[in-house]
N, C-alpha and C. Protein backbone atom coordinates (compact mmCIF):
# COMPACT_ATOMS: atom_id res chain seq x y z
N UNK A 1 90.64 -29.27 2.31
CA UNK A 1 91.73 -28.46 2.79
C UNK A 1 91.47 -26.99 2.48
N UNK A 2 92.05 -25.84 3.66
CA UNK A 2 91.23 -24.57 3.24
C UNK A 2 92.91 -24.42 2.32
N UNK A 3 92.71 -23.00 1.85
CA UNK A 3 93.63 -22.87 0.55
C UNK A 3 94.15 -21.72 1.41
N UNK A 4 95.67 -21.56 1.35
CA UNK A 4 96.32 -20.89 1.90
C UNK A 4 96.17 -19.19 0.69
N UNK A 5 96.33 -18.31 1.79
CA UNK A 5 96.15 -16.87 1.20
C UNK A 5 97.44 -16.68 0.66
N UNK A 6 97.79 -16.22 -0.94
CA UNK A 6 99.33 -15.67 -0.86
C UNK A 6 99.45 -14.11 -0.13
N UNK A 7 100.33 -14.07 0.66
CA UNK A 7 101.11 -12.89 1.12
C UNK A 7 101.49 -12.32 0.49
N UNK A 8 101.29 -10.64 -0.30
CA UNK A 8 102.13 -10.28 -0.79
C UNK A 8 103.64 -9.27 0.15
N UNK A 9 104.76 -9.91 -0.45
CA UNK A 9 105.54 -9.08 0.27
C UNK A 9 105.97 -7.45 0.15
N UNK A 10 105.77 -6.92 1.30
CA UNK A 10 106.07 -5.41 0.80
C UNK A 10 107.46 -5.19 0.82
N UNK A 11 107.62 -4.57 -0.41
CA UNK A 11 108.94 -3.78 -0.75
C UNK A 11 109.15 -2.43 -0.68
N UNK A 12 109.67 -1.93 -0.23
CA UNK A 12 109.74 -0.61 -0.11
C UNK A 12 111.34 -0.10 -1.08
N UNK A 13 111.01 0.83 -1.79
CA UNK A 13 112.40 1.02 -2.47
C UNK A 13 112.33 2.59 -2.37
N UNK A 14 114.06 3.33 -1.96
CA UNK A 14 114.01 4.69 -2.37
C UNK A 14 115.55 4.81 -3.03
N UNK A 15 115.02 5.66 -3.55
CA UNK A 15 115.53 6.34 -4.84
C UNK A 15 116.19 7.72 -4.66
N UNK A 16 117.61 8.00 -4.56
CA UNK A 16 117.85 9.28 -4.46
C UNK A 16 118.71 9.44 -5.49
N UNK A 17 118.85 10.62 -5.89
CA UNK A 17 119.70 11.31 -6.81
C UNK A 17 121.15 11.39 -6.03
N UNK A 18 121.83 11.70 -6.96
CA UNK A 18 123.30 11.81 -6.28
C UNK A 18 123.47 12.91 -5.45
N UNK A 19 122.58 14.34 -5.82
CA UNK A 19 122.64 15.58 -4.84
C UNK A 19 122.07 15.14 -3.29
N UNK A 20 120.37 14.26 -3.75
CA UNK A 20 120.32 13.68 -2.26
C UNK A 20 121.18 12.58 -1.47
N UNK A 21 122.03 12.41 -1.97
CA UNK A 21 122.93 11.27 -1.25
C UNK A 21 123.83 12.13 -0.56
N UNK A 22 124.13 13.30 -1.42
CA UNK A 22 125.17 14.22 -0.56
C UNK A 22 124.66 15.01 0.20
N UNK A 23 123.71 15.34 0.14
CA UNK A 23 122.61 16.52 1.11
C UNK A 23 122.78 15.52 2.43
N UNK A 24 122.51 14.52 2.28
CA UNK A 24 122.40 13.44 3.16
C UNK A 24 124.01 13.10 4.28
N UNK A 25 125.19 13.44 3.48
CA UNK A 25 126.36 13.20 3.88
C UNK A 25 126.30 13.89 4.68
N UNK A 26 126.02 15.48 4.10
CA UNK A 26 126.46 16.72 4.42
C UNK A 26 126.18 16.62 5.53
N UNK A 27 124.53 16.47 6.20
CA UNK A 27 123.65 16.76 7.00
C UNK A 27 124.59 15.70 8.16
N UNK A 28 124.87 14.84 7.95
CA UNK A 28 125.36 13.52 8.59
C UNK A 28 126.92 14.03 9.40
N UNK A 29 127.77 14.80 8.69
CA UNK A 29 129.15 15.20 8.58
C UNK A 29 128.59 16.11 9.45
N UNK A 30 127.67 17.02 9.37
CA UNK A 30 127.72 18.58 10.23
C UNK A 30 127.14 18.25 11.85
N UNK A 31 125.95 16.82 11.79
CA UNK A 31 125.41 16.17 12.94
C UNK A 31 126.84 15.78 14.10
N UNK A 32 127.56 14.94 13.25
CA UNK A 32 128.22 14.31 13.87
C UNK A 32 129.52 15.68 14.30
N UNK A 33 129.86 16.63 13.56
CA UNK A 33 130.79 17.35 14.75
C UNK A 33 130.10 18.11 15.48
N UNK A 34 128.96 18.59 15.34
CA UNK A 34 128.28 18.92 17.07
C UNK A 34 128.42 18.40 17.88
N UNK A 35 128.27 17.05 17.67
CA UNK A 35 128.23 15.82 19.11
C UNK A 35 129.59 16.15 18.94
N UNK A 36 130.50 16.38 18.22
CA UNK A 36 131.79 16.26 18.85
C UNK A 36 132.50 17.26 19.76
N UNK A 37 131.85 18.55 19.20
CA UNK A 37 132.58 19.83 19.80
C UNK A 37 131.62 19.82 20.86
N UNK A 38 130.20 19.79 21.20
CA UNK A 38 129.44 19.46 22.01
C UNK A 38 130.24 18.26 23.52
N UNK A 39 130.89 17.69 23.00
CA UNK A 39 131.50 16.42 23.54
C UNK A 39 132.92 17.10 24.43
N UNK A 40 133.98 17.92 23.63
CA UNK A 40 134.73 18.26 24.28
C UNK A 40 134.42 19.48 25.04
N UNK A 41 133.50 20.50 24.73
CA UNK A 41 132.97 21.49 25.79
C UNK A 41 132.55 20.75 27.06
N UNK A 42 131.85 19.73 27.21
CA UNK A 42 131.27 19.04 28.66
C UNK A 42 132.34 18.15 28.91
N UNK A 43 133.47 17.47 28.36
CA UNK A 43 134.32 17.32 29.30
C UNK A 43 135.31 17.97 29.84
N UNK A 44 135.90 19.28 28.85
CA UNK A 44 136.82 20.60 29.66
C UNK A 44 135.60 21.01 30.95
N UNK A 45 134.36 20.93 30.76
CA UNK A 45 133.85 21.71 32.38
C UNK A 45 134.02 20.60 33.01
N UNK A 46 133.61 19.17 32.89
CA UNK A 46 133.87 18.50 33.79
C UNK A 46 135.29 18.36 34.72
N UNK A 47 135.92 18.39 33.61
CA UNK A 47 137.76 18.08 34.51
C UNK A 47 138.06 19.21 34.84
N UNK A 48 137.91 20.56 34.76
CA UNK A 48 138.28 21.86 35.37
C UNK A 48 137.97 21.69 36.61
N UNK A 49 138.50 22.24 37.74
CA UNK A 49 138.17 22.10 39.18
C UNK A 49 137.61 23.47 38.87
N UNK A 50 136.94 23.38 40.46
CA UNK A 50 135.89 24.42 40.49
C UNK A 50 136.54 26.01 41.19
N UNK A 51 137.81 25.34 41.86
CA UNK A 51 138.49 26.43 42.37
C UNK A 51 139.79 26.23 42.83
N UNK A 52 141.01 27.09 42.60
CA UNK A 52 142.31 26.28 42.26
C UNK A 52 142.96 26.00 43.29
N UNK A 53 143.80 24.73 42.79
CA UNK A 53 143.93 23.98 44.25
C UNK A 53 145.64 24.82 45.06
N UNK A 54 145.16 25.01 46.39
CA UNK A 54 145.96 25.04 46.81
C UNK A 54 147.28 24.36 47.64
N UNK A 55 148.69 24.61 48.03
CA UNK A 55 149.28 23.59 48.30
C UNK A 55 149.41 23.78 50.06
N UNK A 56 148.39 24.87 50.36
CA UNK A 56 148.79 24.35 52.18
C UNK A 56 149.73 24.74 52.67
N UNK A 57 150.48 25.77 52.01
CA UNK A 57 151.86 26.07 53.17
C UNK A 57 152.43 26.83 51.53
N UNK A 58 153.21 27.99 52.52
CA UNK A 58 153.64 29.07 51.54
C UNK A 58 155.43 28.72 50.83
N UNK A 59 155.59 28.90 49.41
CA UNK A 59 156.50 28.90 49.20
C UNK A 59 157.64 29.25 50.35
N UNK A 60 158.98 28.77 50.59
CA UNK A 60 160.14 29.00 51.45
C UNK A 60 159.64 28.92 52.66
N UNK A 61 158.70 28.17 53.11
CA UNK A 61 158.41 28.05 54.63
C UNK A 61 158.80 26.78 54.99
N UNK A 62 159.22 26.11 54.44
CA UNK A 62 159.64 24.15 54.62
C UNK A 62 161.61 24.64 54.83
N UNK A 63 161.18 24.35 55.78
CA UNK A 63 162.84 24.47 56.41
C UNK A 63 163.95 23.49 56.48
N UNK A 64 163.31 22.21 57.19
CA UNK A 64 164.09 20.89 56.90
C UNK A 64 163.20 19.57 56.26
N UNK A 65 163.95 19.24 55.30
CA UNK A 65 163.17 18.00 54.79
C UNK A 65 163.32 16.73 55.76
N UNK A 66 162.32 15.75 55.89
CA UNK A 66 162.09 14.88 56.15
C UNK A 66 162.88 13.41 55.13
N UNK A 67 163.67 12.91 56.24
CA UNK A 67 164.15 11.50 55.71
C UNK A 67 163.14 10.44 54.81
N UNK A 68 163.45 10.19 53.51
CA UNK A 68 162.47 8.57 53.13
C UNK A 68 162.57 7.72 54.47
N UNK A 69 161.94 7.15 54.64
CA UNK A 69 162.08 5.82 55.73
C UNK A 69 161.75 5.01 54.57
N UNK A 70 162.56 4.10 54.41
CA UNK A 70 161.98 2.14 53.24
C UNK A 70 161.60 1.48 54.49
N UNK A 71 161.06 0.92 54.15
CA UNK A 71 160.55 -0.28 55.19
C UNK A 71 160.54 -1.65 53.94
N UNK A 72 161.46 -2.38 55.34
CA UNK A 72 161.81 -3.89 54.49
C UNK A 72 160.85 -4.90 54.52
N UNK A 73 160.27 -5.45 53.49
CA UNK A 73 159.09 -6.39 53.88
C UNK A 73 159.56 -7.61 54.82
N UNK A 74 159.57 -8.43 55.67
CA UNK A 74 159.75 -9.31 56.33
C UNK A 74 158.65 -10.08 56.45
N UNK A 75 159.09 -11.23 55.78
CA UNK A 75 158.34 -12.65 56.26
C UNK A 75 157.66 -13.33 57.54
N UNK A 76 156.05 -13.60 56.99
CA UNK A 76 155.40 -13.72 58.28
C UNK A 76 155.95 -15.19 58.92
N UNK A 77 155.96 -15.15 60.01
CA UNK A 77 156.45 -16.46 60.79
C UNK A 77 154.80 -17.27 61.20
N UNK A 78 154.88 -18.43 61.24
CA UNK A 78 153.91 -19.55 61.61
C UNK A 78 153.88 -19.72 62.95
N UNK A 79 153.08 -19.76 63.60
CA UNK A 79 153.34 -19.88 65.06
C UNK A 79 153.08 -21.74 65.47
C-alpha cells in the first residue's frame, strides 16, 4: 500500500491592534457615505426632468368645464 502524504493545513491568522480595527471602521464608515451621497446626487439628476413641464393652455382660458360622464358597467349577454 503506497502511504498517504499528510497535508499540512494552512492557517492564516491576522492580528490587529485596536487602533487598526478602528482605522479599519473609519475607512469603512467614510467608504460607505460616498456611495451614499454619491447615490442621492444620481438619483436627484435622474428624477429631475430635463425641462419644465408645461400645462398646454394658459391660466383663465378654460371657460366651461366639461361634465364627468360614469359609465355603468353592464353585463355581457350570451347569444
Amino acid at each position: 500500500m503506497a502511504t498517504q502524504k499528510k497535508r499540512r493545513k494552512a492557517k492564516i491568522k491576522f492580528e490587529l491592534s485596536r487602533t487598526g480595527i478602528s482605522s479599519i471602521g473609519i475607512v469603512c464608515f467614510c467608504v460607505l457615505l460616498w456611495m451614499f451621497l454619491f447615490g442621492v446626487w444620481a438619483g436627484q439628476s435622474l428624477l429631475k426632468p430635463s425641462e419644465p413641464v408645461r400645462a398646454g393652455f394658459k391660466a383663465g382660458s378654460v371657460q366651461q368645464e366639461q361634465p364627468v360622464i360614469h359609465l355603468e358597467e353592464k353585463k355581457k349577454v350570451k347569444p
